[in-house]
Protein backbone atom coordinates (compact mmCIF):
# COMPACT_ATOMS: atom_id res chain seq x y z
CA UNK A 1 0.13 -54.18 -39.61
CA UNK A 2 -2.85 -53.29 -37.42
CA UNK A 3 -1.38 -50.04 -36.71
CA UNK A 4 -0.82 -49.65 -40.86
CA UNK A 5 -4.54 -50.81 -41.23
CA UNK A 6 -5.23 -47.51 -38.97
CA UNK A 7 -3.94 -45.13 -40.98
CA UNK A 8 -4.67 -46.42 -44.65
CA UNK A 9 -8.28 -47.39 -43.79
CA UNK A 10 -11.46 -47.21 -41.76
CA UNK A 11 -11.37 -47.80 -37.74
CA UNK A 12 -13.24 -51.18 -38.29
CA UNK A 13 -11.43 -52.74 -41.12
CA UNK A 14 -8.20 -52.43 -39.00
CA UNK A 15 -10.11 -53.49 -35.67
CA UNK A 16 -10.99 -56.48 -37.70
CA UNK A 17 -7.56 -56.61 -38.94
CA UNK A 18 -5.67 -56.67 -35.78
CA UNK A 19 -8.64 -59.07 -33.90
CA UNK A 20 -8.97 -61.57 -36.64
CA UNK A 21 -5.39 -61.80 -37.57
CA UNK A 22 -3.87 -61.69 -34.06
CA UNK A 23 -6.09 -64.39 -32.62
CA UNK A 24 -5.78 -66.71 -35.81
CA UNK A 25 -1.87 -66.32 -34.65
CA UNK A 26 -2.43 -67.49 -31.25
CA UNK A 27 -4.24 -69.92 -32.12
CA UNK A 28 -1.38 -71.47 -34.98
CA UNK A 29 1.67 -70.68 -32.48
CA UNK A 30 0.35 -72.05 -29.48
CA UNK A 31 -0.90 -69.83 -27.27
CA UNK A 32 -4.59 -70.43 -28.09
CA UNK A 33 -5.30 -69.25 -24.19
CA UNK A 34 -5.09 -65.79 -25.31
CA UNK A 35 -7.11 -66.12 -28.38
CA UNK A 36 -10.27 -64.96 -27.26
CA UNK A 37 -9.14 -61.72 -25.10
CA UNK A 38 -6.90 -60.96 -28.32
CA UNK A 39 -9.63 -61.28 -30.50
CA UNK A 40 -11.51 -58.55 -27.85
CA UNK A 41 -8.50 -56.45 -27.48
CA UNK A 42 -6.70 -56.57 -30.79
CA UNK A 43 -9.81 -55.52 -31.98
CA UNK A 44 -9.98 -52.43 -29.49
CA UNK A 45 -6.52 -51.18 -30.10
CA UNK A 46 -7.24 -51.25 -34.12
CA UNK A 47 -10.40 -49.60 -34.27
CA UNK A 48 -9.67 -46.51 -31.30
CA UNK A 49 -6.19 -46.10 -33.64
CA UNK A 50 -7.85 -45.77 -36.30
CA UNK A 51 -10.63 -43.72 -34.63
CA UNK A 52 -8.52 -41.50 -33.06
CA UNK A 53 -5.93 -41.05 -35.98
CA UNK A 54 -8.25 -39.30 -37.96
CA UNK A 55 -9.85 -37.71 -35.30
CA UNK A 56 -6.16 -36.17 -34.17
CA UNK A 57 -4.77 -36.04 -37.72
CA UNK A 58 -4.94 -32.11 -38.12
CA UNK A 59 -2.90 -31.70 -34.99
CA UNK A 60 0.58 -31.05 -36.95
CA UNK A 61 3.61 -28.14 -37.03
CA UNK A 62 7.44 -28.01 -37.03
CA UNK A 63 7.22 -27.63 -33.39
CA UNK A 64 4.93 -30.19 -32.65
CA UNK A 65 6.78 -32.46 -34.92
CA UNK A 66 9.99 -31.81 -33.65
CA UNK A 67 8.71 -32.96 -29.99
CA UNK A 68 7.13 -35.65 -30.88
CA UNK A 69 10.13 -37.41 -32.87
CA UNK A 70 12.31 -36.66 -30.11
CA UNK A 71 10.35 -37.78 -27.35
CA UNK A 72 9.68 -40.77 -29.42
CA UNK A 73 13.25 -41.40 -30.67
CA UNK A 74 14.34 -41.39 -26.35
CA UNK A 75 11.95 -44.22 -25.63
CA UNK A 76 12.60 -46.14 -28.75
CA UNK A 77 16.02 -46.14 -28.44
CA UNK A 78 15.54 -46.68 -24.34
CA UNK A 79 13.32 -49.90 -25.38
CA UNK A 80 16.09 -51.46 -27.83
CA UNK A 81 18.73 -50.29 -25.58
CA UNK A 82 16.78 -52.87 -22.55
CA UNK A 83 17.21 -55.94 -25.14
CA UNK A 84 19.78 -58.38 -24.94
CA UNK A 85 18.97 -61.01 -27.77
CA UNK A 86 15.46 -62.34 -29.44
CA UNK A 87 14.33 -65.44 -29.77
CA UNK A 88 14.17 -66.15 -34.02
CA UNK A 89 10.35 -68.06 -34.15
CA UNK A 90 7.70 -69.55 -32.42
CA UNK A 91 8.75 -72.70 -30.56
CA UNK A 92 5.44 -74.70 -31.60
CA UNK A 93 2.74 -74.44 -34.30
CA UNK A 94 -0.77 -76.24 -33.75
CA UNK A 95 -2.61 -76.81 -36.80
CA UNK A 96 -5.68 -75.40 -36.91
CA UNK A 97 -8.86 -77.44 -35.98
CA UNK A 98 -6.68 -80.08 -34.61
CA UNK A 99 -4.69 -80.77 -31.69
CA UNK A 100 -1.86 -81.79 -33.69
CA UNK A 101 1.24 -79.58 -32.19
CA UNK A 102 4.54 -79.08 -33.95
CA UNK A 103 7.54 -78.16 -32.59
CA UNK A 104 9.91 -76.18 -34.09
CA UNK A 105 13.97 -74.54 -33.15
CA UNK A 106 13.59 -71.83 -32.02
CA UNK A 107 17.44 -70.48 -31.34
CA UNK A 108 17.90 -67.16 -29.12
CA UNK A 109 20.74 -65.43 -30.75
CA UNK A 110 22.50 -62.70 -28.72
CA UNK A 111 22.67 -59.21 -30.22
CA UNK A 112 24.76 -56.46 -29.09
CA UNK A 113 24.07 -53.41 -27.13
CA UNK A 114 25.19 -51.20 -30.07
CA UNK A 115 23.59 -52.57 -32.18
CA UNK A 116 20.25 -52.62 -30.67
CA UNK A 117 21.20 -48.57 -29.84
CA UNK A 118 21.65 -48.35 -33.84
CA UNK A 119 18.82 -49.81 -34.84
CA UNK A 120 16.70 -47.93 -32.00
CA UNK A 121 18.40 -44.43 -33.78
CA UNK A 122 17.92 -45.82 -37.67
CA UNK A 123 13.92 -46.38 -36.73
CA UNK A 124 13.73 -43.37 -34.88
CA UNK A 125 15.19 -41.31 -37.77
CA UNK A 126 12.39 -42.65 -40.21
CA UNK A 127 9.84 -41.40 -37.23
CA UNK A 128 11.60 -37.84 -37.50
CA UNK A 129 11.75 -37.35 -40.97
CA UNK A 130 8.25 -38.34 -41.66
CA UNK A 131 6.53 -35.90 -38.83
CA UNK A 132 8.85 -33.36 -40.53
CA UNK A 133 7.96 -33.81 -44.16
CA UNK A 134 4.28 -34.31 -43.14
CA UNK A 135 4.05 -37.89 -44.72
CA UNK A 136 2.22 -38.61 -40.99
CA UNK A 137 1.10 -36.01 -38.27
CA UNK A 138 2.17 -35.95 -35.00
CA UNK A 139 -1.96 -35.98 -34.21
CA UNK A 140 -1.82 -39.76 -36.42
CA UNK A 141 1.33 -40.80 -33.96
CA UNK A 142 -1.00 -39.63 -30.93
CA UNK A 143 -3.93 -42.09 -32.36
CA UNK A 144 -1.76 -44.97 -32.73
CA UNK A 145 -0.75 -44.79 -28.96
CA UNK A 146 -3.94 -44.65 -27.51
CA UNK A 147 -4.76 -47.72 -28.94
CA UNK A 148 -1.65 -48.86 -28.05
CA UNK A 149 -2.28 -48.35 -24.34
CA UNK A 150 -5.26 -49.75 -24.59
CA UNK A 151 -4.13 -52.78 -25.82
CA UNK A 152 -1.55 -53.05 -22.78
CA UNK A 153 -4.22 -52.42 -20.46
CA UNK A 154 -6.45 -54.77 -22.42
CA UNK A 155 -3.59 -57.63 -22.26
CA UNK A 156 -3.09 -56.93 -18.09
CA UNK A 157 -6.51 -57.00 -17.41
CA UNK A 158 -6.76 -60.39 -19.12
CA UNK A 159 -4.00 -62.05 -17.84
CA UNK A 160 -4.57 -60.94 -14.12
CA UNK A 161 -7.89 -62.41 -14.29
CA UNK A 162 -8.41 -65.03 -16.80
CA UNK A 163 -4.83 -66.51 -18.34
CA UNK A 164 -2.89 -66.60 -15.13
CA UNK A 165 -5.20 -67.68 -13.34
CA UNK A 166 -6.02 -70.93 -15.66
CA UNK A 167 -2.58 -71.79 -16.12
CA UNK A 168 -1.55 -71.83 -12.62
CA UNK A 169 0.14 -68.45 -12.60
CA UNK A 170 -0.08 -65.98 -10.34
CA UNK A 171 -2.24 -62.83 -11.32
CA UNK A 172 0.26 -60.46 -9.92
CA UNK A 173 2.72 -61.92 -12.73
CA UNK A 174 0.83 -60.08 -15.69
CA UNK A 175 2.96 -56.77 -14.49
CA UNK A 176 5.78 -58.31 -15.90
CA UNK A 177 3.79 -58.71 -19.43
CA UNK A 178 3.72 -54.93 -19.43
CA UNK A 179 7.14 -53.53 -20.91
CA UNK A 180 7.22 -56.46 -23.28
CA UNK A 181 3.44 -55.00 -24.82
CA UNK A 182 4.90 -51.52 -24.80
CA UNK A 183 7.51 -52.68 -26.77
CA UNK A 184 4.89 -54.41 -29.32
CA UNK A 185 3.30 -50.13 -29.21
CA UNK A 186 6.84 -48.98 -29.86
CA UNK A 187 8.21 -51.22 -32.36
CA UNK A 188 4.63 -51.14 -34.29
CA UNK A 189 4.60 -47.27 -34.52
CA UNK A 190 8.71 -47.60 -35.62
CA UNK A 191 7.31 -49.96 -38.66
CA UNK A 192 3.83 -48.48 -39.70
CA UNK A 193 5.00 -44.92 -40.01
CA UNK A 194 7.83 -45.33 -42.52
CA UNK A 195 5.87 -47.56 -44.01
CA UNK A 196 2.29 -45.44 -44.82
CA UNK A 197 4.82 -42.54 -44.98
CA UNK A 198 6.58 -44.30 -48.74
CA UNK A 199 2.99 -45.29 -49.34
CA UNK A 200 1.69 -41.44 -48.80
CA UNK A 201 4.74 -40.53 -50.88
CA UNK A 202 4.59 -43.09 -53.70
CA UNK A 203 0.77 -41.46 -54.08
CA UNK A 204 -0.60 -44.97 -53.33
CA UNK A 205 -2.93 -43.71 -50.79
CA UNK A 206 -3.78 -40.26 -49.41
């Protein structure tokens, strides 16, 4: 949604989108250590996408569209191809301005290979044909992953040097943290594009 926010509306409504409405997550799910740096970073990512998308949003073309979905399509379906299962839920929910924790199933189902490939191919379609119908520029695509990488960055930084190091962790750990944020980038592009792109078409925004 923060990466939708960037391309239906102004860089600060969807930084305030994505900081707001991340940390308010982190703080209901548990993970209320992260809050603050997500407000900070969530924040980042939304506004430089959204800065950047209309800065880059002329930069279009066949060619350039072409590229882009199939560079984008080989590390989409590389990314769903590394998954082996998900886990359906958060495990806990705190209630806001109380300490009152609840915990909830969370069951990790298994899903297979091909299917993950499938889905990977199905999402990466919807990238293709929208940079080919011009729903959404390649430029847009380009804005959305700089504040993607940002975010990553953001979420290293802060877990080398504050969250790790107050839970007992070791700082070195928030490498691993890395592939699983560039999934979040990946799989957020995969959604907001055909998304905005049947918005775009269904002339509910421009």
């Amino acid at each position: 949604m923060i990466y939708v926010a960037a391309l239906t509306t102004s860089p600060l409504v969807a930084g305030i989108a994505g900081g707001v409405g991340a940390a308010l997550a982190d703080l209901t799910t548990g993970y209320a250590i992260f809050a603050p740096g997500t407000l900070v970073i969530k924040f980042i990512e939304g506004f430089v996408a959204g800065f950047f998308v209309r800065k880059l949003k002329s930069i279009h073309g066949a060619v350039k569209a072409l590229i882009t979905g199939g560079v984008y399509s080989i590390i989409l379906v590389s990314v769903y191809a590394t998954l082996g299962g998900v886990y359906l839920g958060p495990s806990t929910l705190m209630i806001p301005g109380t300490s009152f924790v609840i915990e909830l199933p969370s069951p990790y189902v298994e899903v297979a290979l091909a299917v993950w490939i499938a889905l990977g191919i199905a999402l990466a379609s919807l990238v293709i044909i929208a940079l080919t119908k011009s729903y959404v520029s390649s430029g847009e695509v380009y804005g959305l992953a700089i504040g993607g990488a940002l975010m990553v960055l953001g979420y290293y930084l802060y877990e080398y040097f504050i969250s790790n190091p107050l839970t007992g962790r070791e700082p070195a750990a928030a490498v691993l943290e890395i592939p699983v944020n560039i999934g979040q980038v990946i799989v957020g592009i995969s959604i907001a594009i055909p998304v905005v792109s049947w918005l775009r078409r269904a002339g509910y925004i421009k």
